[in-house]
PDB file of N, CA and C in Angstrom:
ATOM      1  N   UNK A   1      62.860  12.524  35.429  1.00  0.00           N
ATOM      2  CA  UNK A   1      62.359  13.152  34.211  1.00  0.00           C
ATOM      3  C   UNK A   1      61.104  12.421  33.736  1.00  0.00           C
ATOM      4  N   UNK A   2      60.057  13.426  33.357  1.00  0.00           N
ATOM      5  CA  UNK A   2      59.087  12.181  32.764  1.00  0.00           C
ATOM      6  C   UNK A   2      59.093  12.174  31.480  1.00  0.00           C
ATOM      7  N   UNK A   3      58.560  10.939  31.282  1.00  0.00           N
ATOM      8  CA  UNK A   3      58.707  10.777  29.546  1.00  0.00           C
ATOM      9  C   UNK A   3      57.085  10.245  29.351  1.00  0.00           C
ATOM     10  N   UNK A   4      57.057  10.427  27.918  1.00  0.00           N
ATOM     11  CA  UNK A   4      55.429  10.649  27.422  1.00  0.00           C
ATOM     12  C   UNK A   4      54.805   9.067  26.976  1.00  0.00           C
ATOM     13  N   UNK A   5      53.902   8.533  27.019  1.00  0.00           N
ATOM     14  CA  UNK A   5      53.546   7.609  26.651  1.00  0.00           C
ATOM     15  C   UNK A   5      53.847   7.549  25.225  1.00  0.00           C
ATOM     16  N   UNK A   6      54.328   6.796  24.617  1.00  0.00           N
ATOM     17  CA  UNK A   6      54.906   7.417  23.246  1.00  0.00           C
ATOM     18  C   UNK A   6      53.753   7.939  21.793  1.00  0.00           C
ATOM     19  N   UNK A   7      52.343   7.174  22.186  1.00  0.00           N
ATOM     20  CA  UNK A   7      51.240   7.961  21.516  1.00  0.00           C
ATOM     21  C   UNK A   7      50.428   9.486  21.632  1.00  0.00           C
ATOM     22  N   UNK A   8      51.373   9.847  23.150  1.00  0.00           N
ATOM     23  CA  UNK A   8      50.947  11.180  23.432  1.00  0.00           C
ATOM     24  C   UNK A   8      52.171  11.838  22.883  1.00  0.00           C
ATOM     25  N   UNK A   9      53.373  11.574  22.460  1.00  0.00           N
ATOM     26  CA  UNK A   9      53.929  12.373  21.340  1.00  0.00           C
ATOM     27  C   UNK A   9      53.567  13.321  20.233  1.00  0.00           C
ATOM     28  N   UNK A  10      52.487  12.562  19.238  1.00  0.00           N
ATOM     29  CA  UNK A  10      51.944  12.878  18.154  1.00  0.00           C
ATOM     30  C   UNK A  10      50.709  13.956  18.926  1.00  0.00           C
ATOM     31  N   UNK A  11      50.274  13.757  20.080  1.00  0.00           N
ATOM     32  CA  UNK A  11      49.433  14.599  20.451  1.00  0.00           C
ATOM     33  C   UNK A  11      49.665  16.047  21.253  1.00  0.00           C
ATOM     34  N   UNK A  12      51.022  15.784  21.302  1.00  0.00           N
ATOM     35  CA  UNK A  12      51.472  16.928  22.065  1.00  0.00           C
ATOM     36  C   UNK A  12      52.229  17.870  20.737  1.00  0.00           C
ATOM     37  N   UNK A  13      52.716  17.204  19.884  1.00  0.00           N
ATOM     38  CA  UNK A  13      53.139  17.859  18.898  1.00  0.00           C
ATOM     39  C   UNK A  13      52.065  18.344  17.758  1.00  0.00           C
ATOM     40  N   UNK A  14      51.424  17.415  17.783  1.00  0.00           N
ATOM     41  CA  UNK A  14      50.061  18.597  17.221  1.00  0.00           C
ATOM     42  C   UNK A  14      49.526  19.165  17.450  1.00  0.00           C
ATOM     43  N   UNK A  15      49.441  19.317  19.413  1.00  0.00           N
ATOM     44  CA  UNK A  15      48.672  20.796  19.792  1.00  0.00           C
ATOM     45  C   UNK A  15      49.721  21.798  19.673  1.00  0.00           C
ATOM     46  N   UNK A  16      51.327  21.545  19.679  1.00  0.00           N
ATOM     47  CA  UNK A  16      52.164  22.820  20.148  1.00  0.00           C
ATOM     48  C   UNK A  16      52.237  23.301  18.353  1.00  0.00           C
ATOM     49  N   UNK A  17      52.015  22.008  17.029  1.00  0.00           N
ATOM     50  CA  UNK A  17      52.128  22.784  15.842  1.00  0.00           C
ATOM     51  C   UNK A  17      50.839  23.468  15.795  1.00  0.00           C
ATOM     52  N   UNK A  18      49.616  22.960  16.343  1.00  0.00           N
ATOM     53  CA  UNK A  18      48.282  24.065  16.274  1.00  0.00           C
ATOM     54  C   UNK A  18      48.500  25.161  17.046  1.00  0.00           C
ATOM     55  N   UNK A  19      49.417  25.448  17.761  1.00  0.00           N
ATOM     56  CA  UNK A  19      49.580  27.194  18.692  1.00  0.00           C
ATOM     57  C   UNK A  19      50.109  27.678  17.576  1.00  0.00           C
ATOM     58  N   UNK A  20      51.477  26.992  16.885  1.00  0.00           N
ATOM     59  CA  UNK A  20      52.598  28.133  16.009  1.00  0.00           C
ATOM     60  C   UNK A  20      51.902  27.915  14.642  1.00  0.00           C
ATOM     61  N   UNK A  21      50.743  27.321  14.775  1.00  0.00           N
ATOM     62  CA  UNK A  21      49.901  27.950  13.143  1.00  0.00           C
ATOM     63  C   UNK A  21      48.689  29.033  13.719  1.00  0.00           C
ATOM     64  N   UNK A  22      48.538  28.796  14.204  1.00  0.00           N
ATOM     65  CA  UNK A  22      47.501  29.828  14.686  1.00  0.00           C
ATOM     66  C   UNK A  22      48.686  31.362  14.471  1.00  0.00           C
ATOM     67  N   UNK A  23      49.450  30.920  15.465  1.00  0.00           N
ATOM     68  CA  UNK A  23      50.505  32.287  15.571  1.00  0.00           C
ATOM     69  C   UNK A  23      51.195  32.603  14.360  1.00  0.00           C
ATOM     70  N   UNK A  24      51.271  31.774  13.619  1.00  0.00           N
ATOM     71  CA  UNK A  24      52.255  31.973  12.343  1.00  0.00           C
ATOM     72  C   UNK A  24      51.239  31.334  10.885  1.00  0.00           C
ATOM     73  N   UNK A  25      50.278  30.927  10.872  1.00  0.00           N
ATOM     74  CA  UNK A  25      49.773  30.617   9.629  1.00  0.00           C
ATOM     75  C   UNK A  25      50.468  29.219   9.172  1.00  0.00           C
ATOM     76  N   UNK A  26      51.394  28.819   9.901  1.00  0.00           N
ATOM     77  CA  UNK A  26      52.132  27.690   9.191  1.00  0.00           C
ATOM     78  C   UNK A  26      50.850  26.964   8.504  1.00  0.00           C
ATOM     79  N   UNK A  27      51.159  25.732   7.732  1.00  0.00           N
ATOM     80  CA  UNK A  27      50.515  24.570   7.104  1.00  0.00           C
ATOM     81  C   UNK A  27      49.934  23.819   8.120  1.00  0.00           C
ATOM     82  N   UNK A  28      48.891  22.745   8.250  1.00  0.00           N
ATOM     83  CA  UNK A  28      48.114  21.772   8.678  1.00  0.00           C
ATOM     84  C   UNK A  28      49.353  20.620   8.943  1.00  0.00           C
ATOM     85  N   UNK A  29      49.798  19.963  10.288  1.00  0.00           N
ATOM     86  CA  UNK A  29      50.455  19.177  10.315  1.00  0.00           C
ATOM     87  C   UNK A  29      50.104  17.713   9.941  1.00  0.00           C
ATOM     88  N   UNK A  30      50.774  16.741   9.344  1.00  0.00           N
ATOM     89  CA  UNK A  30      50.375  15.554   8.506  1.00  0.00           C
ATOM     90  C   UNK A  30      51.646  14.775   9.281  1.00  0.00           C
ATOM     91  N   UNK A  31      51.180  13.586   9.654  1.00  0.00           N
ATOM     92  CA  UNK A  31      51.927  12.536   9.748  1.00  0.00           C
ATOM     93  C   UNK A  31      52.381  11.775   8.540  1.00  0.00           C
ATOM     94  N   UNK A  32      54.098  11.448   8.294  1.00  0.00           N
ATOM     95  CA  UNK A  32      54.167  11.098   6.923  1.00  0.00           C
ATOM     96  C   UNK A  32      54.100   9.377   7.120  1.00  0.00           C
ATOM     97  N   UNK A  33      52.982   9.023   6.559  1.00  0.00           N
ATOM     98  CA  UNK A  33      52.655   7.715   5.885  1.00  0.00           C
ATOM     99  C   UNK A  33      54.193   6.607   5.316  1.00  0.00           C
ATOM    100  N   UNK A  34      54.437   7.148   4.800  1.00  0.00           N
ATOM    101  CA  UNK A  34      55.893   6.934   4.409  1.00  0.00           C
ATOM    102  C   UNK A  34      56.775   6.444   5.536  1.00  0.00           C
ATOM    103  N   UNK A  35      56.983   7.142   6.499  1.00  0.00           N
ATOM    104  CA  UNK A  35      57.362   6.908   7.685  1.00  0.00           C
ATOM    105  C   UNK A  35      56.597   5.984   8.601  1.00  0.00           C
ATOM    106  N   UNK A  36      56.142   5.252   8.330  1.00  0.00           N
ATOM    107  CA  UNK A  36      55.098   4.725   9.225  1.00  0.00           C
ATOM    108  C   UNK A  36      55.802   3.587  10.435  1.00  0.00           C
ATOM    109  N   UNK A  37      56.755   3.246   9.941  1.00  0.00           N
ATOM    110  CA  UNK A  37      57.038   2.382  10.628  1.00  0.00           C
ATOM    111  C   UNK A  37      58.696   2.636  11.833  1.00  0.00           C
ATOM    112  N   UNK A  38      59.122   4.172  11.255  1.00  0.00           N
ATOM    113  CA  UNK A  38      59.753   4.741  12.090  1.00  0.00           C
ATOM    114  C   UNK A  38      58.858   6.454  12.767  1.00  0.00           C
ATOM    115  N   UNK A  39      57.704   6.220  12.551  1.00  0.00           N
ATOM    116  CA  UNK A  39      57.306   7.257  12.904  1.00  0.00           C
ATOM    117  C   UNK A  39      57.305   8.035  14.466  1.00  0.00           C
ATOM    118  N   UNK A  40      57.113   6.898  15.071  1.00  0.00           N
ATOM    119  CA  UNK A  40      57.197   7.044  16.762  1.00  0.00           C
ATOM    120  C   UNK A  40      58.668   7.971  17.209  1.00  0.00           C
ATOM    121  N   UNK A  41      59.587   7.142  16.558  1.00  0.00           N
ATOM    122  CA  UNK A  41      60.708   7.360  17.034  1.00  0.00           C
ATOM    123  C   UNK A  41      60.795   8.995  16.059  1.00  0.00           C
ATOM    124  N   UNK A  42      60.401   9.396  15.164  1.00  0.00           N
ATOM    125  CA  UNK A  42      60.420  10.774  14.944  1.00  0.00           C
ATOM    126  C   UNK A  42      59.684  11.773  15.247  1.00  0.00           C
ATOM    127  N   UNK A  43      59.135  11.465  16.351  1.00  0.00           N
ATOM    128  CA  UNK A  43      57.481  12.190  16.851  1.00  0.00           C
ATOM    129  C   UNK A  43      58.571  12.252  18.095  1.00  0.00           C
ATOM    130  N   UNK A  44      59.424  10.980  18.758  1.00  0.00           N
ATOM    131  CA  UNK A  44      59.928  11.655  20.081  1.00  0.00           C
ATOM    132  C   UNK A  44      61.166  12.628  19.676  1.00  0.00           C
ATOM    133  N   UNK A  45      61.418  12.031  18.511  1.00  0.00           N
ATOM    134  CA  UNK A  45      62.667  13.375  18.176  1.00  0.00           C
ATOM    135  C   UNK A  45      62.775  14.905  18.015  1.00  0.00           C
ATOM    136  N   UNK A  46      60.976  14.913  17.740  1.00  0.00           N
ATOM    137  CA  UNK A  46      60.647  16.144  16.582  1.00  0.00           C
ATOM    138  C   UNK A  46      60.265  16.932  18.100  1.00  0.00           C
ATOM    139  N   UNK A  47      59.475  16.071  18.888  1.00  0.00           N
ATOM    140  CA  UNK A  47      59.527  16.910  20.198  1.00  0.00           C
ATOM    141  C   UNK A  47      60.401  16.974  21.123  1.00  0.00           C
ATOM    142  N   UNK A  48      61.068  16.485  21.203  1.00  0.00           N
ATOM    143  CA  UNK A  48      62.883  16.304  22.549  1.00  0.00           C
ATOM    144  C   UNK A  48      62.723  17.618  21.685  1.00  0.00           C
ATOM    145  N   UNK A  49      63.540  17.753  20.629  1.00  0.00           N
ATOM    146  CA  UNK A  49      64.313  19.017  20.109  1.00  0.00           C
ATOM    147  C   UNK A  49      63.163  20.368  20.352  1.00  0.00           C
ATOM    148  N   UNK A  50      62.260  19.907  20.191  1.00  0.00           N
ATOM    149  CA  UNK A  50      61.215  21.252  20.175  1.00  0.00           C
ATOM    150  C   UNK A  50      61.339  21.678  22.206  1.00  0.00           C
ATOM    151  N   UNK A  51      60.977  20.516  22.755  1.00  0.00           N
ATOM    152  CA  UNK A  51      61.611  21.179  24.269  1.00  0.00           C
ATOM    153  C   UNK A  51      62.817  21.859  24.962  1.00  0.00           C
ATOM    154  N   UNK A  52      63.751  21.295  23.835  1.00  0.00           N
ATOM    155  CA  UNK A  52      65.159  21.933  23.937  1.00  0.00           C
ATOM    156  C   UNK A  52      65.057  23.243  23.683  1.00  0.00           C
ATOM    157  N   UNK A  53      64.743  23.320  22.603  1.00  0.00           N
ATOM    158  CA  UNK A  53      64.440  24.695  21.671  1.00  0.00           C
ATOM    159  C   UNK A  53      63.346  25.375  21.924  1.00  0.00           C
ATOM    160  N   UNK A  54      62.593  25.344  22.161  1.00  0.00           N
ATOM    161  CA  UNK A  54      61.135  26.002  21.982  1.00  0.00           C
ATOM    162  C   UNK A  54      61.009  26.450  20.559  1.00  0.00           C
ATOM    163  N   UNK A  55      62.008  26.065  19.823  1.00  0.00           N
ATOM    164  CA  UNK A  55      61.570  26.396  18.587  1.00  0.00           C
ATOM    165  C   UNK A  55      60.566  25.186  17.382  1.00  0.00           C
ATOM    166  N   UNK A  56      60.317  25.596  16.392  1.00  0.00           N
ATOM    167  CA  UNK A  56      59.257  24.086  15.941  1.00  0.00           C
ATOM    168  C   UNK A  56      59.951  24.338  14.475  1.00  0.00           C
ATOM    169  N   UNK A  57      60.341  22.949  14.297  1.00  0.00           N
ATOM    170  CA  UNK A  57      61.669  22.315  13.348  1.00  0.00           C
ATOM    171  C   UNK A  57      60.498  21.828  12.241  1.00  0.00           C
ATOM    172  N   UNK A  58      60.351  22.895  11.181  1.00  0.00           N
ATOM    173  CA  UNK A  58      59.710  22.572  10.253  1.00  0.00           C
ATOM    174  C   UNK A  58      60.410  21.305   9.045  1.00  0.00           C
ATOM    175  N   UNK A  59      61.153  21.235   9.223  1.00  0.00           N
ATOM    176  CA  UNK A  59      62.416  20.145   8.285  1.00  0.00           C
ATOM    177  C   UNK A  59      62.630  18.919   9.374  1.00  0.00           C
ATOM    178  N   UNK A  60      61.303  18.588  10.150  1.00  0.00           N
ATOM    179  CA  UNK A  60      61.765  17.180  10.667  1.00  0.00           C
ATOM    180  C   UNK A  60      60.965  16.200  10.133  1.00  0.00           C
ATOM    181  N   UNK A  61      61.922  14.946  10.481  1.00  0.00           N
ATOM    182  CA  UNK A  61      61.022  13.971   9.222  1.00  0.00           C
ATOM    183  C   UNK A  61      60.092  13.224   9.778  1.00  0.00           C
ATOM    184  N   UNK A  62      59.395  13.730  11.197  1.00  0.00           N
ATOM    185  CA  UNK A  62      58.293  13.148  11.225  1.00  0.00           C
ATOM    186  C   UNK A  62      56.730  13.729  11.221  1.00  0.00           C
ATOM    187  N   UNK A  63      56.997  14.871   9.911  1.00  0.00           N
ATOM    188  CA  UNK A  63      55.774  15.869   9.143  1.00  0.00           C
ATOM    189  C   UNK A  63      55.955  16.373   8.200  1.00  0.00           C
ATOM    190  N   UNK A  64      55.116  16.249   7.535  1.00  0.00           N
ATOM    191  CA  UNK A  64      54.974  16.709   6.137  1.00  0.00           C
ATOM    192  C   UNK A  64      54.159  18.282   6.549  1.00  0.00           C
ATOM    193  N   UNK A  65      54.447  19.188   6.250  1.00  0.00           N
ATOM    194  CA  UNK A  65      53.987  21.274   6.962  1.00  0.00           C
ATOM    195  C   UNK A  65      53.232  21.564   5.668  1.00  0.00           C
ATOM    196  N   UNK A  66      51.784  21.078   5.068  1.00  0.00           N
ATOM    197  CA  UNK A  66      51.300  21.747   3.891  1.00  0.00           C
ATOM    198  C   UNK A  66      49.930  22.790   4.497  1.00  0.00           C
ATOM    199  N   UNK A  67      50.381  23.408   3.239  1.00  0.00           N
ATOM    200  CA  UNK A  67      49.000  24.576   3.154  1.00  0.00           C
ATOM    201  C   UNK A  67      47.696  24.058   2.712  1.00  0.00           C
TER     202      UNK A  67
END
């Protein structure tokens, strides 16, 4: 299985949230500051589940989804 360098996380999850805003209008994705120091580990979570799913988990805690 390959696994992602863990800074290409945040980059893979912000191009797949830039497809489903384009497609859906969603909000501008934001890394939460707040999180900063578990952020990694919610960037690999927010995407594991999004590969599982193909769906994009607006209620994960490693983004803040504003307009």
């Amino acid at each position: 299985m390959f696994v992602f360098p863990i800074s290409d996380y945040f980059e893979a999850a912000e191009k797949e949230h830039d497809k489903y805003r384009e497609m859906h209008g969603a909000g501008k994705l934001v890394w939460d500051s707040e999180l900063e120091d578990s952020a990694h580990e919610c960037a690999k979570e927010w995407f594991k589940k999004y590969e599982e799913t193909k769906v994009l988990d607006v209620s994960s805690c490693s983004y803040t989804d504003i307009s």
